[in-house]
Protein backbone atom coordinates (compact mmCIF):
# COMPACT_ATOMS: atom_id res chain seq x y z
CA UNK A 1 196.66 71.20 74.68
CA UNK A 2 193.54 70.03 76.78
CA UNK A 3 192.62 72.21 79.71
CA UNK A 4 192.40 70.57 82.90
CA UNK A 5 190.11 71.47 85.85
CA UNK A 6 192.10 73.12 88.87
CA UNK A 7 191.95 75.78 91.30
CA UNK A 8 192.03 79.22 90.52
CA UNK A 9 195.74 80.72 90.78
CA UNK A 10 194.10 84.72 90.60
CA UNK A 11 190.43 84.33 90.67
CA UNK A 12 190.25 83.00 94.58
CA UNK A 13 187.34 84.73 97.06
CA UNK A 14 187.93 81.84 99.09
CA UNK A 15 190.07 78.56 97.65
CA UNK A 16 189.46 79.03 94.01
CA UNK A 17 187.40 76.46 93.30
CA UNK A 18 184.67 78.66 91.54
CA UNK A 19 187.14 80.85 89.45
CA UNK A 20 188.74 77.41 88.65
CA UNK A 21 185.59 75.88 87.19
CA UNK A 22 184.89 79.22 85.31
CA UNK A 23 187.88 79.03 83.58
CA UNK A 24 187.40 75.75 82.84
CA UNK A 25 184.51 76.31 81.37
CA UNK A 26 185.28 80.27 80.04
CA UNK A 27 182.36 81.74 81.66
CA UNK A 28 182.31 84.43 84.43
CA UNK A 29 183.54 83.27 87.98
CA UNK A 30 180.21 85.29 89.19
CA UNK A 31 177.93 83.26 87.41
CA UNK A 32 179.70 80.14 89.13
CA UNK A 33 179.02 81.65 92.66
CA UNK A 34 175.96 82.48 91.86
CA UNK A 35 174.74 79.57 90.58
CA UNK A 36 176.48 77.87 93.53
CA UNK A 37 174.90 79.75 96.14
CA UNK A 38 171.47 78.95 94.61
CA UNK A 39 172.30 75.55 95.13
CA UNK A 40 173.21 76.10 98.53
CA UNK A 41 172.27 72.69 100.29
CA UNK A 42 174.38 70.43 97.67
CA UNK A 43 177.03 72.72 97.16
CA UNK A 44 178.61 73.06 99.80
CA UNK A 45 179.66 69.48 99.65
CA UNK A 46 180.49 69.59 96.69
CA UNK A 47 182.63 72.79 97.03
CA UNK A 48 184.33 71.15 99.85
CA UNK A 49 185.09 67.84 97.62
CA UNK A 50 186.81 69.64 95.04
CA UNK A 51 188.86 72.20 97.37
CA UNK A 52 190.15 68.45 98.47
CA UNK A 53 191.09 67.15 95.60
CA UNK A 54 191.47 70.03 92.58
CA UNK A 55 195.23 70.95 91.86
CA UNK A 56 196.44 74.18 92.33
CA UNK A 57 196.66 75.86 88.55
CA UNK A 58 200.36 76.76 88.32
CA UNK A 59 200.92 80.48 88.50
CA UNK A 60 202.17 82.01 85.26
């Protein structure tokens, strides 16, 4: 089964879009925020892209 990117279902500070993408990737969601607020300037676009168009991960 291949894992597909989507928003966090549990791991949501705001949309889930970081907890998604550490799942994704099976790293911690706090390296993800870190890493995004470090990149401040871009992220936030790109944040805002993927809260747009990521899928909700179905709760279990």
């Amino acid at each position: 089964m291949s894992q597909k990117l989507a928003r966090s279902s549990t791991d949501r500070a705001l949309y889930g879009v970081c907890g998604g993408i550490a799942e994704y990737l099976g790293i911690s969601s706090f390296i993800v925020r870190v890493i995004f607020f470090l990149t401040a300037t871009v992220s936030v676009w790109v944040y805002i892209f993927l809260n747009w168009f990521l899928e909700d991960k179905p709760s279990l």
